[in-house]
PDB file of N, CA and C in Angstrom:
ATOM      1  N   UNK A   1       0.844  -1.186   0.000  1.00  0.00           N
ATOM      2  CA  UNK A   1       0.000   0.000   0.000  1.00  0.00           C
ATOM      3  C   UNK A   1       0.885   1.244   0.000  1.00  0.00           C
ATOM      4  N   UNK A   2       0.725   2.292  -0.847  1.00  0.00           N
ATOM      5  CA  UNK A   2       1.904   3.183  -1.300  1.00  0.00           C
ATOM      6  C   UNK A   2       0.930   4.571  -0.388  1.00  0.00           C
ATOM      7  N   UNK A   3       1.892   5.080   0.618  1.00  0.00           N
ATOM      8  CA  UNK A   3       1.985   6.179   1.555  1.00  0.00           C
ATOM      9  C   UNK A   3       2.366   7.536   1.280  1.00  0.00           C
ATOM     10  N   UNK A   4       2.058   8.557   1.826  1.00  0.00           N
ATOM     11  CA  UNK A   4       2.533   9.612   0.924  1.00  0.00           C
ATOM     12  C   UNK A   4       4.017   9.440   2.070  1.00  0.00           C
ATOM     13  N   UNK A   5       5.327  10.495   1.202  1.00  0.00           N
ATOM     14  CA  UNK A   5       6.329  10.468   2.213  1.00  0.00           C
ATOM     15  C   UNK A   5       6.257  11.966   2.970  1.00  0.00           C
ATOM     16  N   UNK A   6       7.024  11.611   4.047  1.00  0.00           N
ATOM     17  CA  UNK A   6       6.908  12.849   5.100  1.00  0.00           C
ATOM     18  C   UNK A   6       7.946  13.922   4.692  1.00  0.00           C
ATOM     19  N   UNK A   7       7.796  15.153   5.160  1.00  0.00           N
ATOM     20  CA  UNK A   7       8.984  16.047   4.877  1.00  0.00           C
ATOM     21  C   UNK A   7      10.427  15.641   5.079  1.00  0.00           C
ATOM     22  N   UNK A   8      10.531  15.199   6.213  1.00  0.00           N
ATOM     23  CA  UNK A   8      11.929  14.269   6.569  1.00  0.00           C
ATOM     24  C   UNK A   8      12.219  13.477   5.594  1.00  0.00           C
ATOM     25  N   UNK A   9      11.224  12.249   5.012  1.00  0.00           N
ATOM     26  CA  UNK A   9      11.757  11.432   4.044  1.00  0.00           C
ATOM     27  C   UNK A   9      12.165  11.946   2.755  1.00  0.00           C
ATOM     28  N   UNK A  10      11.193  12.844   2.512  1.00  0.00           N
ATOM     29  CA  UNK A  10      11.472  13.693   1.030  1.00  0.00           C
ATOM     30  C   UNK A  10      12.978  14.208   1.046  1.00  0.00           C
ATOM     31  N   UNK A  11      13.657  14.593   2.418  1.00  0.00           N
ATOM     32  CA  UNK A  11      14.619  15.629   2.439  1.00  0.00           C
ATOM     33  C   UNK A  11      15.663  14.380   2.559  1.00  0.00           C
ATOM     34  N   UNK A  12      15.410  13.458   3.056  1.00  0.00           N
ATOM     35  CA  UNK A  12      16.794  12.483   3.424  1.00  0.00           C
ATOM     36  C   UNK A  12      17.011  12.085   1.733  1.00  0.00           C
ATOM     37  N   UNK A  13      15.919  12.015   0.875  1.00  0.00           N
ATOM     38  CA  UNK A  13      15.950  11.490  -0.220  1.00  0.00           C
ATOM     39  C   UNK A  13      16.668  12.333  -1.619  1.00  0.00           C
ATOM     40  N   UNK A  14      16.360  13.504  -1.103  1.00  0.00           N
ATOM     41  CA  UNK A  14      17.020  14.319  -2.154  1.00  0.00           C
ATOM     42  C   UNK A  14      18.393  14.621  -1.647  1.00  0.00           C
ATOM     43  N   UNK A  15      18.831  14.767  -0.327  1.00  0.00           N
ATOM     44  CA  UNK A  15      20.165  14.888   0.266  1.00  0.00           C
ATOM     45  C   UNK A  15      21.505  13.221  -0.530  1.00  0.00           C
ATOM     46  N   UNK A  16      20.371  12.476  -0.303  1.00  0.00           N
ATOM     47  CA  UNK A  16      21.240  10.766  -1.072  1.00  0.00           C
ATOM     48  C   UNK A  16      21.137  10.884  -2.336  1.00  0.00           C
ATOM     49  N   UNK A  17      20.377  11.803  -3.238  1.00  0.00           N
ATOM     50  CA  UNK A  17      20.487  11.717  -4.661  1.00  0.00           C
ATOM     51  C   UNK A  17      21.543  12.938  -5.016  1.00  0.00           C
ATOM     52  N   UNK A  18      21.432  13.898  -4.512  1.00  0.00           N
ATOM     53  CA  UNK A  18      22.234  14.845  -4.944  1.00  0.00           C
ATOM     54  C   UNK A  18      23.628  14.758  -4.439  1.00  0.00           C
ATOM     55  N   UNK A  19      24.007  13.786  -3.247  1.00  0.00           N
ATOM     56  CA  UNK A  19      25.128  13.684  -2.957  1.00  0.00           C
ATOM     57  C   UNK A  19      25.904  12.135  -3.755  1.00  0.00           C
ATOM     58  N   UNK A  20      24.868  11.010  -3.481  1.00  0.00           N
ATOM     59  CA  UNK A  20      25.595   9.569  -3.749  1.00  0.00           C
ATOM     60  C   UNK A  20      24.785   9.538  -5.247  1.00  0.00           C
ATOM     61  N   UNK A  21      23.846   9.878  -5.887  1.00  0.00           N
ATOM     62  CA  UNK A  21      23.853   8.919  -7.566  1.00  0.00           C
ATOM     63  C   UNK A  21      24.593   9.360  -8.493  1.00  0.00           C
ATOM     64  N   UNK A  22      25.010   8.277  -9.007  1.00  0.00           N
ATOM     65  CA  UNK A  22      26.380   8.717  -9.931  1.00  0.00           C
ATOM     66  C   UNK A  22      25.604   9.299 -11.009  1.00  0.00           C
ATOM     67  N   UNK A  23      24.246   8.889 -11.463  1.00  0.00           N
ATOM     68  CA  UNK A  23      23.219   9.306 -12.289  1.00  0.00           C
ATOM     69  C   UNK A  23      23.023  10.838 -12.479  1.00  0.00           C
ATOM     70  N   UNK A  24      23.493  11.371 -11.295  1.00  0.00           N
ATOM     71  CA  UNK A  24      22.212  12.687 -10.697  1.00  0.00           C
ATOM     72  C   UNK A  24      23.468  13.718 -11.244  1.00  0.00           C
ATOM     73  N   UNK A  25      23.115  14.351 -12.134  1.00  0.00           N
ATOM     74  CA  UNK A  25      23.846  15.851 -12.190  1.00  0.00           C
ATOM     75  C   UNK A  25      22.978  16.797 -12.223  1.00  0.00           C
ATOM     76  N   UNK A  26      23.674  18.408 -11.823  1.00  0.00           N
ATOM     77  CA  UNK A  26      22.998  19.513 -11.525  1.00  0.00           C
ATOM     78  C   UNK A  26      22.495  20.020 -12.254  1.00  0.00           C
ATOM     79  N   UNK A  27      23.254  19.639 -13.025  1.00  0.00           N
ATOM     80  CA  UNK A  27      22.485  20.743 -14.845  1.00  0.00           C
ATOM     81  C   UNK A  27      21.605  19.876 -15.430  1.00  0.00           C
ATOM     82  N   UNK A  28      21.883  19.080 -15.853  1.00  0.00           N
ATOM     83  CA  UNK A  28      21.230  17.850 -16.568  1.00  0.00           C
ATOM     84  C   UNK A  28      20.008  17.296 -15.878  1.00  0.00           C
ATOM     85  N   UNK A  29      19.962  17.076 -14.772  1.00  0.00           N
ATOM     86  CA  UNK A  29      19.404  16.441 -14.005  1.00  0.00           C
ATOM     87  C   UNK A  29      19.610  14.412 -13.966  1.00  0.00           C
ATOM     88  N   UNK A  30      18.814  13.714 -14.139  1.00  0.00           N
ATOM     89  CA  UNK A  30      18.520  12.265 -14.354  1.00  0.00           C
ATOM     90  C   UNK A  30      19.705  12.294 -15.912  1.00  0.00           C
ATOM     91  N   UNK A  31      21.169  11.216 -15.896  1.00  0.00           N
ATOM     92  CA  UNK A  31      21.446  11.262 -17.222  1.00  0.00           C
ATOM     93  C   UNK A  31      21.569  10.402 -17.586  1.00  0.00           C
ATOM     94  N   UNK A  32      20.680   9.179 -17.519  1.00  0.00           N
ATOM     95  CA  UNK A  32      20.156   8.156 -18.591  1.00  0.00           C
ATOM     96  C   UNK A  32      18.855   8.682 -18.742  1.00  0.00           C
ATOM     97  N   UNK A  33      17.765   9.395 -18.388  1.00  0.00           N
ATOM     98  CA  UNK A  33      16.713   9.454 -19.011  1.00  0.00           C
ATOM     99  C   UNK A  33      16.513  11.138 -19.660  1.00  0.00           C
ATOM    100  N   UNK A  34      17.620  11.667 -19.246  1.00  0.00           N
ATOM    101  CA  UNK A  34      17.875  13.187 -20.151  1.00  0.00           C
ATOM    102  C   UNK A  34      16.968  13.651 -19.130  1.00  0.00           C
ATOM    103  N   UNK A  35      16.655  14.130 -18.367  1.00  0.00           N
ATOM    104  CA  UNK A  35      15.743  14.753 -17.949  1.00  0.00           C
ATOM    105  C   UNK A  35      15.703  14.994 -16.614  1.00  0.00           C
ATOM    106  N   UNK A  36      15.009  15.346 -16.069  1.00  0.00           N
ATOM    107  CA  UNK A  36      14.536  16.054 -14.325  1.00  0.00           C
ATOM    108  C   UNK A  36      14.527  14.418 -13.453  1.00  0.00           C
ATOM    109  N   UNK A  37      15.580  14.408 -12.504  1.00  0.00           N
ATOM    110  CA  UNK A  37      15.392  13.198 -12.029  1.00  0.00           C
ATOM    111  C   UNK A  37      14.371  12.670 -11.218  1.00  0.00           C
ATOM    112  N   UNK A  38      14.209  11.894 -11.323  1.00  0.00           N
ATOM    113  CA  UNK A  38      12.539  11.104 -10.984  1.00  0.00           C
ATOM    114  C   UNK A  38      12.356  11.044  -9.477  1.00  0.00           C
ATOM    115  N   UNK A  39      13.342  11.032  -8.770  1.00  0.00           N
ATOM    116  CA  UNK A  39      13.293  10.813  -7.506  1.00  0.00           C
ATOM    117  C   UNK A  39      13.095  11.927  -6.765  1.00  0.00           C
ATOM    118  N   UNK A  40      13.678  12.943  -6.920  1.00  0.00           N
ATOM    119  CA  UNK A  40      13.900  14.516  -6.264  1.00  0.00           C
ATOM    120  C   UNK A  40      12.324  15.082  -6.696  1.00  0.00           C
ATOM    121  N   UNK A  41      11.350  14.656  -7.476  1.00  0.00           N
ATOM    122  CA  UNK A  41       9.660  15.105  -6.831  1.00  0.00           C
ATOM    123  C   UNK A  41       8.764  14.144  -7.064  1.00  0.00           C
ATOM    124  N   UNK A  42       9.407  13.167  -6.288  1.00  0.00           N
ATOM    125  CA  UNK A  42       8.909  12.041  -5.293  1.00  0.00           C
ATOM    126  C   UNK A  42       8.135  12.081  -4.144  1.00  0.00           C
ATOM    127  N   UNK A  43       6.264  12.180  -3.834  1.00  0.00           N
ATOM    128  CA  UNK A  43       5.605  12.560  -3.128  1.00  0.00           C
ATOM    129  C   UNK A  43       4.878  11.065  -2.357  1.00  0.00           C
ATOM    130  N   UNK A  44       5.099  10.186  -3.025  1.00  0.00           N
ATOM    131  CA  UNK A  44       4.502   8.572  -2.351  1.00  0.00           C
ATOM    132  C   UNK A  44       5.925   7.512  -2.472  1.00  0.00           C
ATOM    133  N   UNK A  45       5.041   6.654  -1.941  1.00  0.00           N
ATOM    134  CA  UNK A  45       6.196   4.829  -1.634  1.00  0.00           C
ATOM    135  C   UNK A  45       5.862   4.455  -2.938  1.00  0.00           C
ATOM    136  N   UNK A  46       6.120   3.432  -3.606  1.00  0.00           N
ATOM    137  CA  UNK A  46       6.005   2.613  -4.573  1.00  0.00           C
ATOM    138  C   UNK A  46       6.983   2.536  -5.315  1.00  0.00           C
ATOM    139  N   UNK A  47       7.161   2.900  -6.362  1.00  0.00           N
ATOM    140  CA  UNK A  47       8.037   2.713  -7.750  1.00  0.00           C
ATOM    141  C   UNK A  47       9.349   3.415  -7.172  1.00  0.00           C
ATOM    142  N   UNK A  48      10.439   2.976  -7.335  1.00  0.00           N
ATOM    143  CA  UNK A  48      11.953   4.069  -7.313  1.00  0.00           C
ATOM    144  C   UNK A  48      12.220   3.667  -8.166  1.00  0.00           C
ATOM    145  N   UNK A  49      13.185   4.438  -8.555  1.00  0.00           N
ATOM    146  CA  UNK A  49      14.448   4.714 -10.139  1.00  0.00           C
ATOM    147  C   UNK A  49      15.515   3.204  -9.180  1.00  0.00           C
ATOM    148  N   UNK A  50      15.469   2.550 -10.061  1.00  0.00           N
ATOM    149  CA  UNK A  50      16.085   1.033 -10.162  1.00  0.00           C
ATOM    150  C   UNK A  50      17.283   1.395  -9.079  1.00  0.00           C
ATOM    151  N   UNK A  51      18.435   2.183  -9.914  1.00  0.00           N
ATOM    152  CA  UNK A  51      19.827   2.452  -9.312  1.00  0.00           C
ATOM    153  C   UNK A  51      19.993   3.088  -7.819  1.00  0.00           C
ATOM    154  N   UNK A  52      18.585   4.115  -7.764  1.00  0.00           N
ATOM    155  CA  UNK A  52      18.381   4.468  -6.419  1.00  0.00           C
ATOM    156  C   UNK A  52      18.374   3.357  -5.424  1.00  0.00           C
ATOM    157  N   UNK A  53      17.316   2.758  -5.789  1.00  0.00           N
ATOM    158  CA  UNK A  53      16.653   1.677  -4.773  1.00  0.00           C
ATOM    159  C   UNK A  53      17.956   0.394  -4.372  1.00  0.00           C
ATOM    160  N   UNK A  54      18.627  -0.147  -5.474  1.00  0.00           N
ATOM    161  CA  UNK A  54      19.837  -0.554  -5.014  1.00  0.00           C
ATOM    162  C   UNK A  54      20.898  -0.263  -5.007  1.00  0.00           C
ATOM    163  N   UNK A  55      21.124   0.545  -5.003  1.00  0.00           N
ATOM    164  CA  UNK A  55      23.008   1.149  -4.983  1.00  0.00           C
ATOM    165  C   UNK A  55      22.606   2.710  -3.859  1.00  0.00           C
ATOM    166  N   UNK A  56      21.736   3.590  -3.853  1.00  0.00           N
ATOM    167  CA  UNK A  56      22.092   4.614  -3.098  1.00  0.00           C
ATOM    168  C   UNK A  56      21.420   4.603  -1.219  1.00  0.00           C
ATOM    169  N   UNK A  57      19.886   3.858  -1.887  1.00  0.00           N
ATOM    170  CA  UNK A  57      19.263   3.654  -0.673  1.00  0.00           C
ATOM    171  C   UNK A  57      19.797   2.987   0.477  1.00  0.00           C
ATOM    172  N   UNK A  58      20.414   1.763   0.343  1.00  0.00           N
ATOM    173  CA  UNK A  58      20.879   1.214   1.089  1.00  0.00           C
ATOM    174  C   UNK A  58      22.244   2.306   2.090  1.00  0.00           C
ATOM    175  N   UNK A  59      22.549   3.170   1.686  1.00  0.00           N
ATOM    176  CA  UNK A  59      23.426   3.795   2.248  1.00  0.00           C
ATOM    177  C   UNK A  59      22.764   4.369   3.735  1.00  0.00           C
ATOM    178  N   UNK A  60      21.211   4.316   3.930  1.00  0.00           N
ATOM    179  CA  UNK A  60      20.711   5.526   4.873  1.00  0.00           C
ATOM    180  C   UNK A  60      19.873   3.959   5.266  1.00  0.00           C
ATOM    181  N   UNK A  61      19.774   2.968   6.169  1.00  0.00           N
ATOM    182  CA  UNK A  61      19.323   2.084   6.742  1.00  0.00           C
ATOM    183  C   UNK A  61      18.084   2.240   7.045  1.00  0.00           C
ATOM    184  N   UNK A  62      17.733   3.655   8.180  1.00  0.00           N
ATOM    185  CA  UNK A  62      16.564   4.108   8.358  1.00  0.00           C
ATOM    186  C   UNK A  62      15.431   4.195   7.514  1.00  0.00           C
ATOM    187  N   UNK A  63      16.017   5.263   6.674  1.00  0.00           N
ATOM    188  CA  UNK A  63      14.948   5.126   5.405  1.00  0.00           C
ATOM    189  C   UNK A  63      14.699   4.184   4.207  1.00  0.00           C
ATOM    190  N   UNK A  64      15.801   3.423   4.529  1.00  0.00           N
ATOM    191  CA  UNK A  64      15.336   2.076   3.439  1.00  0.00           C
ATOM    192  C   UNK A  64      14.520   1.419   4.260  1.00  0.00           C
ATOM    193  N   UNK A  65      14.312   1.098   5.025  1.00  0.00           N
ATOM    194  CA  UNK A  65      13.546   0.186   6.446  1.00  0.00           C
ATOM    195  C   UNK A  65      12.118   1.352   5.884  1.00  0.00           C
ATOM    196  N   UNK A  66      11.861   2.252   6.323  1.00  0.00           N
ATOM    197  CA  UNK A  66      10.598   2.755   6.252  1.00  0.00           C
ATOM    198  C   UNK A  66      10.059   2.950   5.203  1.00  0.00           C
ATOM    199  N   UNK A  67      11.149   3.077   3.877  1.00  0.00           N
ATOM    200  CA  UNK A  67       9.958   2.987   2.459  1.00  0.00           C
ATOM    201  C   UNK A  67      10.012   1.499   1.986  1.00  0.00           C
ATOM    202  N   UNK A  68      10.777   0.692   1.862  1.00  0.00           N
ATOM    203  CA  UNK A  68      10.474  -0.579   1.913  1.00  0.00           C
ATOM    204  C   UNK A  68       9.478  -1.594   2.459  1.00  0.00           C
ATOM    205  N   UNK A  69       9.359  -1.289   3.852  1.00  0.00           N
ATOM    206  CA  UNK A  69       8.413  -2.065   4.956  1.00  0.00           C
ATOM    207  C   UNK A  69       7.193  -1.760   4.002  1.00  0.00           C
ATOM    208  N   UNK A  70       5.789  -2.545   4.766  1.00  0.00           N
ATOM    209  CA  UNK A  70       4.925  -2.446   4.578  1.00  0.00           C
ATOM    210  C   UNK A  70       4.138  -1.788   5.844  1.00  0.00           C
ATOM    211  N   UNK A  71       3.061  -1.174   5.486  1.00  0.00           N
ATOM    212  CA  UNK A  71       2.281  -0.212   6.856  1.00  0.00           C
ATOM    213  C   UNK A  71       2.961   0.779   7.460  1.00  0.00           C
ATOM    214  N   UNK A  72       3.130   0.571   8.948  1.00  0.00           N
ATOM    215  CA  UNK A  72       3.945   1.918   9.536  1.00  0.00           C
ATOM    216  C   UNK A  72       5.583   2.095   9.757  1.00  0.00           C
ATOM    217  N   UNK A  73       6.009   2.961   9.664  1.00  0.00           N
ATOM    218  CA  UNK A  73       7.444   3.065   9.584  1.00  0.00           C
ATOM    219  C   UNK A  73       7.880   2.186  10.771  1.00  0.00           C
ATOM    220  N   UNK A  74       9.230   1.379  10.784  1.00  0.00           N
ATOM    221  CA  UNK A  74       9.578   0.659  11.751  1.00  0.00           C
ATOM    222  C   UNK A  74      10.415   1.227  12.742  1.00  0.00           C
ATOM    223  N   UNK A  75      10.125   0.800  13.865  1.00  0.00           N
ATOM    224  CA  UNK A  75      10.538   1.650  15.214  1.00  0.00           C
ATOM    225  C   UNK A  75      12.365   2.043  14.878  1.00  0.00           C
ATOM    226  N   UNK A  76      12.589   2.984  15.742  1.00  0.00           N
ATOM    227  CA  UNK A  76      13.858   3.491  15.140  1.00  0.00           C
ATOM    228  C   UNK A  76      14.390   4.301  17.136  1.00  0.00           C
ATOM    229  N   UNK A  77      15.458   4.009  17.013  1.00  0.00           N
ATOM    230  CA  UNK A  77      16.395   4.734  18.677  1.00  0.00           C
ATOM    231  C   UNK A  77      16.801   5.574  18.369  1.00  0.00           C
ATOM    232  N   UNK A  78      17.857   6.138  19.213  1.00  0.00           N
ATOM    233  CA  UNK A  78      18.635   6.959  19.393  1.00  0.00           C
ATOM    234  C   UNK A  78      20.121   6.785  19.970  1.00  0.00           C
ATOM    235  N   UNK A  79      21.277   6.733  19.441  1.00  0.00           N
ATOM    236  CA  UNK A  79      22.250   6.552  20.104  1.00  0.00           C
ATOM    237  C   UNK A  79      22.768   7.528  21.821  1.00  0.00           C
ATOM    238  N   UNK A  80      22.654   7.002  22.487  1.00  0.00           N
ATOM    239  CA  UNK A  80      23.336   7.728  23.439  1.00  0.00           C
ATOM    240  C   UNK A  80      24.346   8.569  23.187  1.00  0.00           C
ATOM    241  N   UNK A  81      25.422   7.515  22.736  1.00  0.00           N
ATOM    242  CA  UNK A  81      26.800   8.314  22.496  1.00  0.00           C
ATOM    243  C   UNK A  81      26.613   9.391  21.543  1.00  0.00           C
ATOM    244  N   UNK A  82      26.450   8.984  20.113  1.00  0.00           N
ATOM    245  CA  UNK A  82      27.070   9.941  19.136  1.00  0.00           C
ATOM    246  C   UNK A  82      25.295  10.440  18.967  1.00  0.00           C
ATOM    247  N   UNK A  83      24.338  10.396  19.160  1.00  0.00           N
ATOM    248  CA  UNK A  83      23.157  11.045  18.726  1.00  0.00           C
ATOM    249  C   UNK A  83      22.205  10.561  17.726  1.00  0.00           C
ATOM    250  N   UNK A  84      23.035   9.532  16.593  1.00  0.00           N
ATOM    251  CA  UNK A  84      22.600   8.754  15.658  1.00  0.00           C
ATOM    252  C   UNK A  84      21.190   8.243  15.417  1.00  0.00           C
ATOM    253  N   UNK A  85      20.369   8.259  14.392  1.00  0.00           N
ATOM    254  CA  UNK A  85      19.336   7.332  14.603  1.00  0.00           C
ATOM    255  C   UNK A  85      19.680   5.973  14.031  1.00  0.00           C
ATOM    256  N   UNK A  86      19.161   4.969  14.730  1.00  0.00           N
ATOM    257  CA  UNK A  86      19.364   3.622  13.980  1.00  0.00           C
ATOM    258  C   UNK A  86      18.407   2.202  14.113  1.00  0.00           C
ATOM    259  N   UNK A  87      18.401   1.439  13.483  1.00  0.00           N
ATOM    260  CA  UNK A  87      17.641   0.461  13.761  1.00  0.00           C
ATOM    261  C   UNK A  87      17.881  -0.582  14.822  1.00  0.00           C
ATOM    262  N   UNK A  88      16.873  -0.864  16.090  1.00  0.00           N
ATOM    263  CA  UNK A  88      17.568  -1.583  17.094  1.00  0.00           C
ATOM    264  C   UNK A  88      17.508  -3.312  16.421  1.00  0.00           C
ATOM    265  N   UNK A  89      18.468  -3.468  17.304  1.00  0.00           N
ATOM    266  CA  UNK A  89      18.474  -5.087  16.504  1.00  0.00           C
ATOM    267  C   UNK A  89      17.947  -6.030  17.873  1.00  0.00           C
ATOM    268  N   UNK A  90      16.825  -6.367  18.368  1.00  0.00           N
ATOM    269  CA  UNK A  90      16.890  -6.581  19.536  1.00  0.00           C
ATOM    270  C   UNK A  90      16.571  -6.215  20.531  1.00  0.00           C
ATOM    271  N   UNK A  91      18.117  -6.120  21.660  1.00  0.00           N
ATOM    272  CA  UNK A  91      18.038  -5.326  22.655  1.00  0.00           C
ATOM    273  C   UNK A  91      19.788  -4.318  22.370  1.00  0.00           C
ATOM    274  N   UNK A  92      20.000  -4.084  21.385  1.00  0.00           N
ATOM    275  CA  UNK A  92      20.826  -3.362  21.161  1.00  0.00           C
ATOM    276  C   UNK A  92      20.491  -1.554  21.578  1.00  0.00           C
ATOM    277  N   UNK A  93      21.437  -1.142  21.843  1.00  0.00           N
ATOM    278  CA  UNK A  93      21.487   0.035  22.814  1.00  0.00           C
ATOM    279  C   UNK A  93      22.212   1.076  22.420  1.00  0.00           C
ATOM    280  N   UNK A  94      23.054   0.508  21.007  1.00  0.00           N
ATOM    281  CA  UNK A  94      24.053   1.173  20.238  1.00  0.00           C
ATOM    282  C   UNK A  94      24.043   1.280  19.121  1.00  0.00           C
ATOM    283  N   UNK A  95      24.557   2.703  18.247  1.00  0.00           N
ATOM    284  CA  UNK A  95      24.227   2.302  16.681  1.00  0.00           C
ATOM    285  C   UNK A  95      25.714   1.155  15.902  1.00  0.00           C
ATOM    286  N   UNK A  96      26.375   1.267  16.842  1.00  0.00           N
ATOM    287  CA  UNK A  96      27.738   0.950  16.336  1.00  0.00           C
ATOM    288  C   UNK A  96      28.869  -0.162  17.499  1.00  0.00           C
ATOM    289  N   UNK A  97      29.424  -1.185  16.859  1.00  0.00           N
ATOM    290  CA  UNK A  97      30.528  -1.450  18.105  1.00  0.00           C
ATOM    291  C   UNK A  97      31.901   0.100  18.577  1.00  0.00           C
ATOM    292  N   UNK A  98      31.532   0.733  17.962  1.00  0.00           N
ATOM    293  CA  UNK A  98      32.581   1.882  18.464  1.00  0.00           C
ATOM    294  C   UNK A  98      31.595   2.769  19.937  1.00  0.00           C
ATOM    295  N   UNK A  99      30.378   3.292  19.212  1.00  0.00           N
ATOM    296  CA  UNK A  99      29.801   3.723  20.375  1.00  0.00           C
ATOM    297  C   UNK A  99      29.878   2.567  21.565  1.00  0.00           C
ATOM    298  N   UNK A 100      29.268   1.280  21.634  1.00  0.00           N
ATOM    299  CA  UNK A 100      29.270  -0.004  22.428  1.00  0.00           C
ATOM    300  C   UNK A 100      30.412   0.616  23.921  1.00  0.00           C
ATOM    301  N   UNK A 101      31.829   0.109  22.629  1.00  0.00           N
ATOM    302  CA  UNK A 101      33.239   0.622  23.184  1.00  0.00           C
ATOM    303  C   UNK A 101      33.150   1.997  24.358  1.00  0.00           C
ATOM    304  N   UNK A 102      32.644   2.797  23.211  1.00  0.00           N
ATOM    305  CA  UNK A 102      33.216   3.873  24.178  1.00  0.00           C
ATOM    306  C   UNK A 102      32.158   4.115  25.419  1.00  0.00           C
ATOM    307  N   UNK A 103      30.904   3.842  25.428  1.00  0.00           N
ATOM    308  CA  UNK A 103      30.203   3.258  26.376  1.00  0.00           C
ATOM    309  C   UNK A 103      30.547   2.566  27.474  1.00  0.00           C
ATOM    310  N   UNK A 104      31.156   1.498  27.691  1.00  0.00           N
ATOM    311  CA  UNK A 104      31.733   0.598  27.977  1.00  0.00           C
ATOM    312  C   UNK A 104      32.994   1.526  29.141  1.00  0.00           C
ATOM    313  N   UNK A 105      33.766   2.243  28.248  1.00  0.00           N
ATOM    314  CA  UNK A 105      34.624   2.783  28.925  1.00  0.00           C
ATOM    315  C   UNK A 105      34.329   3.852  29.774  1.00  0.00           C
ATOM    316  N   UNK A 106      33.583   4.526  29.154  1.00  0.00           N
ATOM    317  CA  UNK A 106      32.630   5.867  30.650  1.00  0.00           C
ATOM    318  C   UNK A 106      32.086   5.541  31.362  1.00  0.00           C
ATOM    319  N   UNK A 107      31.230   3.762  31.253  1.00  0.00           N
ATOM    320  CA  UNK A 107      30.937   3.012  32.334  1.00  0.00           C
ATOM    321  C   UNK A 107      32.400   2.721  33.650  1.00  0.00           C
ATOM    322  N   UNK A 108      33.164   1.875  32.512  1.00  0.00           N
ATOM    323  CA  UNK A 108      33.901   1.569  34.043  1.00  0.00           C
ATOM    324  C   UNK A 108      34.937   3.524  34.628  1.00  0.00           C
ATOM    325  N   UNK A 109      34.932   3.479  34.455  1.00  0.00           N
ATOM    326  CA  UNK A 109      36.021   5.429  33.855  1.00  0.00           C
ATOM    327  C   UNK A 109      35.136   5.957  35.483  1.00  0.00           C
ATOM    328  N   UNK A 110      33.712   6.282  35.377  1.00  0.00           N
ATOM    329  CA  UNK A 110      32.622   6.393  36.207  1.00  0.00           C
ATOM    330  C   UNK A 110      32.920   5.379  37.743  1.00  0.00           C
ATOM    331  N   UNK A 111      33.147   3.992  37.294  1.00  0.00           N
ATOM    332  CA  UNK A 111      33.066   3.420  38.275  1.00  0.00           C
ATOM    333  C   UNK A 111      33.982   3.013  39.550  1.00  0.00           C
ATOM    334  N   UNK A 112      35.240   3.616  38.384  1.00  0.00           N
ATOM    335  CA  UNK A 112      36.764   3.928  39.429  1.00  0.00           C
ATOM    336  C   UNK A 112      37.014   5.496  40.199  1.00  0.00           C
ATOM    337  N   UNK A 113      35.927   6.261  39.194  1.00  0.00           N
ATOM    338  CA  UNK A 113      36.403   7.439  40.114  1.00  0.00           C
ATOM    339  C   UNK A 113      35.175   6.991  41.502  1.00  0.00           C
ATOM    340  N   UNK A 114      34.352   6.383  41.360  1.00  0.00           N
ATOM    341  CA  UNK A 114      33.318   6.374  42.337  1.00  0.00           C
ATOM    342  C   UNK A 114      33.794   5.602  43.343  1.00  0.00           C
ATOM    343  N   UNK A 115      34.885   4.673  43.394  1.00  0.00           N
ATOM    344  CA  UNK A 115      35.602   3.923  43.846  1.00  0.00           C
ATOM    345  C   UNK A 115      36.624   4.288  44.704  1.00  0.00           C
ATOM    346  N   UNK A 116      37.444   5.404  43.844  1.00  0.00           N
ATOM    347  CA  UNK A 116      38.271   5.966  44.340  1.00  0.00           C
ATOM    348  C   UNK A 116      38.235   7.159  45.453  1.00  0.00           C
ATOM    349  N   UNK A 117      37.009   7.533  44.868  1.00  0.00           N
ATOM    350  CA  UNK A 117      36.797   8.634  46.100  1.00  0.00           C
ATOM    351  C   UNK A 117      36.020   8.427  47.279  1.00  0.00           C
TER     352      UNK A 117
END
């Protein structure tokens, strides 16, 4: 069932075309189909430009998860550490094993000065 997209999605979408498709130029616009690229006034889910959908989308996890899925967008966190949004896997708590890490270390870091004093 094809959804309209939200301002956020519209904007994450034209930010990944104008930065990652090798397709997408400024002047030209779309340059295999000569023309205004198809994606950048993109107002619903359904159909994407082929190369988008596998080569650029996948770069932004979030929003491939929510125009892909079916029904409502799928739940999404927040990293503690770095601020990130990401998909939980689980009971994951982190977007990354680096945040994990450095987590990890302000935990114990915390638990020696509490120790120490």
């Amino acid at each position: 069932m094809a959804r309209e997209l939200t301002r956020e999605e519209k904007a994450k979408i034209r930010k990944l075309v104008t930065k990652w498709c090798a397709n997408y130029d400024k002047e030209c616009g779309c340059l295999p189909l000569d023309c205004e690229c198809y994606m950048l006034g993109k107002c619903w889910t359904g159909s994407y430009c082929r190369y988008f959908r596998e080569a650029v989308l996948p770069l932004d996890s979030v929003l491939e998860a929510a125009l892909t899925a079916e029904g409502p967008a799928p739940e999404t966190r927040l990293c503690p550490i770095c601020g990130s949004v990401f998909l939980p896997d689980g009971r994951t708590r982190y977007c990354s094993p680096a945040c994990a890490g450095a987590a990890l270390r302000k935990q114990k870091r915390d638990y020696m000065r509490k120790k120490r004093g």
